[in-house]
N, C-alpha and C. Protein backbone atom coordinates (compact mmCIF):
# COMPACT_ATOMS: atom_id res chain seq x y z
N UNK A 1 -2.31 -3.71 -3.77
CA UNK A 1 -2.91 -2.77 -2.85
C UNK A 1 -3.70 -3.57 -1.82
N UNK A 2 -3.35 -3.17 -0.59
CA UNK A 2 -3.84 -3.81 0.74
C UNK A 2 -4.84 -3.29 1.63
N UNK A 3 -6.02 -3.38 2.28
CA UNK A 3 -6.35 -2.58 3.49
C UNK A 3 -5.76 -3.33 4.69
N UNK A 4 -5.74 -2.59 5.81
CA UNK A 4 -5.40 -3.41 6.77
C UNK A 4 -6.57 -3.96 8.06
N UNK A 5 -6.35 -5.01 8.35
CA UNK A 5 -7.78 -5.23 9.04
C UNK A 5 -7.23 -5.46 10.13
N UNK A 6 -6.48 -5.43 11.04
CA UNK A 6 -6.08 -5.07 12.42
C UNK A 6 -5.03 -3.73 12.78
N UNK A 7 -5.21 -3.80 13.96
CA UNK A 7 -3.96 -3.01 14.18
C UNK A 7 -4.40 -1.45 14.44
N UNK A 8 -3.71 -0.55 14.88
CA UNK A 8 -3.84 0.96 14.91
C UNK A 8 -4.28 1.12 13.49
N UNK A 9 -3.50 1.12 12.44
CA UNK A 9 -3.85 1.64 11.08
C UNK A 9 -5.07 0.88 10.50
N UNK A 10 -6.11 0.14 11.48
CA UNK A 10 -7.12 -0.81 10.54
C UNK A 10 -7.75 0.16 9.65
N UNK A 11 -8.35 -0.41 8.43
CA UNK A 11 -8.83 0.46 7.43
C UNK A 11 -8.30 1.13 6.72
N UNK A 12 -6.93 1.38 6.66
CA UNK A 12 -6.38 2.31 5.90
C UNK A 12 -5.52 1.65 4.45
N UNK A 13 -5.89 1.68 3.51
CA UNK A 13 -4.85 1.30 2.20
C UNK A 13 -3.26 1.91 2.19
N UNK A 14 -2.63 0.83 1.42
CA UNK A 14 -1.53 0.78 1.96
C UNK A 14 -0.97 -0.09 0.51
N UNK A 15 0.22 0.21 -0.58
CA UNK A 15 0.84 -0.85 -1.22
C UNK A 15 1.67 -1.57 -0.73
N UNK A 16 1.56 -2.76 -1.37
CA UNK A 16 2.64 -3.75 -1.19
C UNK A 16 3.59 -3.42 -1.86
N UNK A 17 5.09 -2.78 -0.95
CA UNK A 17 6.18 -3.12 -1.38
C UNK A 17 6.95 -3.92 -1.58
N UNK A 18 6.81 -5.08 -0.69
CA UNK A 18 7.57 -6.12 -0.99
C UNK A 18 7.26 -7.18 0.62
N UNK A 19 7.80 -8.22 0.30
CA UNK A 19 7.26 -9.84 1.34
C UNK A 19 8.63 -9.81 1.68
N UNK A 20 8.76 -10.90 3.42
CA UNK A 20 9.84 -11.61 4.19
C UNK A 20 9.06 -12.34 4.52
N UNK A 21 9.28 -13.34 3.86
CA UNK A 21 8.58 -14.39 4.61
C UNK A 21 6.59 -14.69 4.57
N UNK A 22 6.16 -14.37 6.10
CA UNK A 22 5.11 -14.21 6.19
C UNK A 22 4.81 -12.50 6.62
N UNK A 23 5.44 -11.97 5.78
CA UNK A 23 4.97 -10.67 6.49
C UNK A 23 5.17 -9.75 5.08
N UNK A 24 4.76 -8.63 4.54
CA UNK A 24 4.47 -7.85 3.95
C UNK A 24 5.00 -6.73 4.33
N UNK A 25 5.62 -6.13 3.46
CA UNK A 25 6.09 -4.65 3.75
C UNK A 25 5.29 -3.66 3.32
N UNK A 26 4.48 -2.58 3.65
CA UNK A 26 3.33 -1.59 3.18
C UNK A 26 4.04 -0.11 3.61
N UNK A 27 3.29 0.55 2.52
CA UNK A 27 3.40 1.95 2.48
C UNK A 27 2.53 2.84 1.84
N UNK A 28 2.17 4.40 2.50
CA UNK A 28 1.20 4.94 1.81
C UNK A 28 1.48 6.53 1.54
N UNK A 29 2.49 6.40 1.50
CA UNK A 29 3.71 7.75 1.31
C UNK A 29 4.00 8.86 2.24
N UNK A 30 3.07 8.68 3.66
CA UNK A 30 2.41 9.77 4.94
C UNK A 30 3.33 9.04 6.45
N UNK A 31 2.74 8.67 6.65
CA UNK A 31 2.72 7.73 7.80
C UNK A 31 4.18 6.37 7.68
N UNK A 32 4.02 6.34 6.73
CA UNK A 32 4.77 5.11 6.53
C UNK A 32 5.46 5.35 4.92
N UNK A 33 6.35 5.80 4.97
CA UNK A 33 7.31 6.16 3.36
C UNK A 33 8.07 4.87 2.96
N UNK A 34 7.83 5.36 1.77
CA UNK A 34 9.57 3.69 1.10
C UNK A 34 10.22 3.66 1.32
N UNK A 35 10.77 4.39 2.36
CA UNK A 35 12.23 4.70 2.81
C UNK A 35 11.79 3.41 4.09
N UNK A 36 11.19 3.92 5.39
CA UNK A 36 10.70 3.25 6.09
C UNK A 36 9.21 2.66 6.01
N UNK A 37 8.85 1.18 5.54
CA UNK A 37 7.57 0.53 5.28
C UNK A 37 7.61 0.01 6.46
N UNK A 38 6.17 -0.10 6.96
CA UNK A 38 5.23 -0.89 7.64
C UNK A 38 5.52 -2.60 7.72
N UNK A 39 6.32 -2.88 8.52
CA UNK A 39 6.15 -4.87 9.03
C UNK A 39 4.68 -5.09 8.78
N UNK A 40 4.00 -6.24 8.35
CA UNK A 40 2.62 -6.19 9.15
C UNK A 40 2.22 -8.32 8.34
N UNK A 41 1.83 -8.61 9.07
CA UNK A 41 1.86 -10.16 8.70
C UNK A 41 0.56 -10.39 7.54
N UNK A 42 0.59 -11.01 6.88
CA UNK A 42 -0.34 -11.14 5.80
C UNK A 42 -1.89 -11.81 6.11
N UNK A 43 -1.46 -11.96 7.22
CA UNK A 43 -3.45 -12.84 7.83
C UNK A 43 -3.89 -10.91 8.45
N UNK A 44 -3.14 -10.33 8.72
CA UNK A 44 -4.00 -8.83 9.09
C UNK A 44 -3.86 -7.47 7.86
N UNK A 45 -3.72 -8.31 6.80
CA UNK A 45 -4.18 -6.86 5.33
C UNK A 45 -5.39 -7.89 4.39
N UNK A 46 -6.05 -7.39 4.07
CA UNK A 46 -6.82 -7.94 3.04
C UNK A 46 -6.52 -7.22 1.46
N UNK A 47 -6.74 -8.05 0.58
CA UNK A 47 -6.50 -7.48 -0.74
C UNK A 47 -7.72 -6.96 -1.44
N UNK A 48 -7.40 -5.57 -1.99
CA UNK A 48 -8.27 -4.90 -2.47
C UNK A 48 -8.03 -4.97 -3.97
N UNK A 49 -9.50 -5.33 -4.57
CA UNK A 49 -9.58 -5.95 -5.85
C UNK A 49 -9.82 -4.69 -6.35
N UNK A 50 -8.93 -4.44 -7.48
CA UNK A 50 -9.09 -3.18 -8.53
C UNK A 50 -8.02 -3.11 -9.57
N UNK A 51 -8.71 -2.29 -10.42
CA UNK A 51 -7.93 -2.26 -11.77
C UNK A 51 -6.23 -1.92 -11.79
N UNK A 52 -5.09 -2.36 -12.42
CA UNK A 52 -3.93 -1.67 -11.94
C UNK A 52 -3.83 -0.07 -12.58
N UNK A 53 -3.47 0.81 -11.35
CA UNK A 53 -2.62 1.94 -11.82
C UNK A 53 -1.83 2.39 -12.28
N UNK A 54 -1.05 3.45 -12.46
CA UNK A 54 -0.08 3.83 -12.97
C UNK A 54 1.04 3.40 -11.47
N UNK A 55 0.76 4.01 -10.63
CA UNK A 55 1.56 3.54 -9.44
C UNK A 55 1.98 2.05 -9.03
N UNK A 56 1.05 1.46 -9.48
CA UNK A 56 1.06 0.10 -9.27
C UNK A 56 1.69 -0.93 -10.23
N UNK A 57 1.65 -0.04 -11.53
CA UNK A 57 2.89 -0.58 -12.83
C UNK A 57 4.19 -0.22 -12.48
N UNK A 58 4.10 0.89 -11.98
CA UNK A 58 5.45 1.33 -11.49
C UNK A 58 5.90 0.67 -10.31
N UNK A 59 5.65 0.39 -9.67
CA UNK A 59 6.03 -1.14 -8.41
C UNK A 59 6.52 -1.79 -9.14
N UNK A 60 5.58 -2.67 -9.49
CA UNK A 60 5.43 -4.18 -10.75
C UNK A 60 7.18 -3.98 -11.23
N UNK A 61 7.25 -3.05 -12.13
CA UNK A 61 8.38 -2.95 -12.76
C UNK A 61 9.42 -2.35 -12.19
N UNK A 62 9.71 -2.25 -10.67
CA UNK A 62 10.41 -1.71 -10.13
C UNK A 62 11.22 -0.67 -10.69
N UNK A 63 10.10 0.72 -11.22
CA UNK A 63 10.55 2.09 -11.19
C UNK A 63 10.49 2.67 -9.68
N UNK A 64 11.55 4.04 -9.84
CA UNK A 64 10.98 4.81 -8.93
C UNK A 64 9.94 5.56 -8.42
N UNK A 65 9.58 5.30 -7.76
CA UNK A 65 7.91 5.91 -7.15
C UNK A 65 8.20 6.57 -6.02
N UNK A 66 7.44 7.73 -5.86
CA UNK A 66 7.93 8.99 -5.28
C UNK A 66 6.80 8.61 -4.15
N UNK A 67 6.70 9.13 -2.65
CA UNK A 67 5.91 9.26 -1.78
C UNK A 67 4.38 9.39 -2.14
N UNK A 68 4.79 10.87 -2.94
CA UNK A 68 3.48 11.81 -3.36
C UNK A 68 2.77 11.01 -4.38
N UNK A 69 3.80 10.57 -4.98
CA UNK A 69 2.52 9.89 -5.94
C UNK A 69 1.76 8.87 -5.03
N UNK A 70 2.48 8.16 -4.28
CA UNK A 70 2.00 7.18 -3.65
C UNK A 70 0.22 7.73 -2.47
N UNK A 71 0.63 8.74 -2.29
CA UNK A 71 -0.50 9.14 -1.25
C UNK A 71 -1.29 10.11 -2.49
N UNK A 72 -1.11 10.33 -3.81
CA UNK A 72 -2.32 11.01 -4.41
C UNK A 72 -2.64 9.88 -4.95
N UNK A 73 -2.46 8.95 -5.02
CA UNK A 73 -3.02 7.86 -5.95
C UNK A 73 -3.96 6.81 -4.72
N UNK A 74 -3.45 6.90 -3.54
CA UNK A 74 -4.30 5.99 -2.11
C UNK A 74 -5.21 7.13 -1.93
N UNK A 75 -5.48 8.51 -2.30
CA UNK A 75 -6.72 9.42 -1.55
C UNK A 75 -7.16 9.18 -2.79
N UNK A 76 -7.04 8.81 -4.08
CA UNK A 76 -7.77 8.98 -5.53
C UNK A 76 -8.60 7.63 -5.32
N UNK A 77 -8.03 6.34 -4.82
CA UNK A 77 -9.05 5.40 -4.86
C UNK A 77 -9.66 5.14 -3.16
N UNK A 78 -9.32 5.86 -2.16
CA UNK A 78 -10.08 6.35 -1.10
C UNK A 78 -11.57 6.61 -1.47
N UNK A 79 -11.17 7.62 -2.64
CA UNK A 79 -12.60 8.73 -2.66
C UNK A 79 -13.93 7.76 -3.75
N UNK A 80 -12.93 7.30 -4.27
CA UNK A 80 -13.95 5.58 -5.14
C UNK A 80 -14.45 4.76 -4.27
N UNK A 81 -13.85 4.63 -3.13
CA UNK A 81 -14.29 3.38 -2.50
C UNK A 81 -15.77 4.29 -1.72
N UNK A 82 -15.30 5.21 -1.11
CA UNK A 82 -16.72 5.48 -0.32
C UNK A 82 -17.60 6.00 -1.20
């Protein structure tokens, strides 16, 4: 799990779906779905230190992960962070 620190979307969390290179693919199931992820280079996301989720095992182990889960699980640790 990423925030992003430039860009239109700065501030907003976002998972890592997957790397090319120097760049990171992100998504937060709204704006940006798994279908179509976010380009974004790895010097403009910072990594957000936290416990793993259920969503985030499900990456790891490349299950399917649905949008929705993806955006109730980014407003669930939204509402932790502030």
């Amino acid at each position: 799990m990423v925030v992003s620190t430039a860009g239109r979307d700065r501030d907003q969390l976002f998972y890592v779906i997957g790397t090319e290179g120097v760049y990171t693919l992100l998504a937060n199931g709204k704006d940006r779905t798994l279908e179509k992820p976010k380009r974004k280079k790895l010097k403009h996301v910072s990594k957000v230190l936290r416990a793993e989720t259920r969503v985030a095992a499900k990456l790891i182990a490349g299950d399917k992960v649905l949008n929705s889960e993806l955006r109730k699980d980014l407003a669930m640790i939204r509402q932790n962070i502030i």
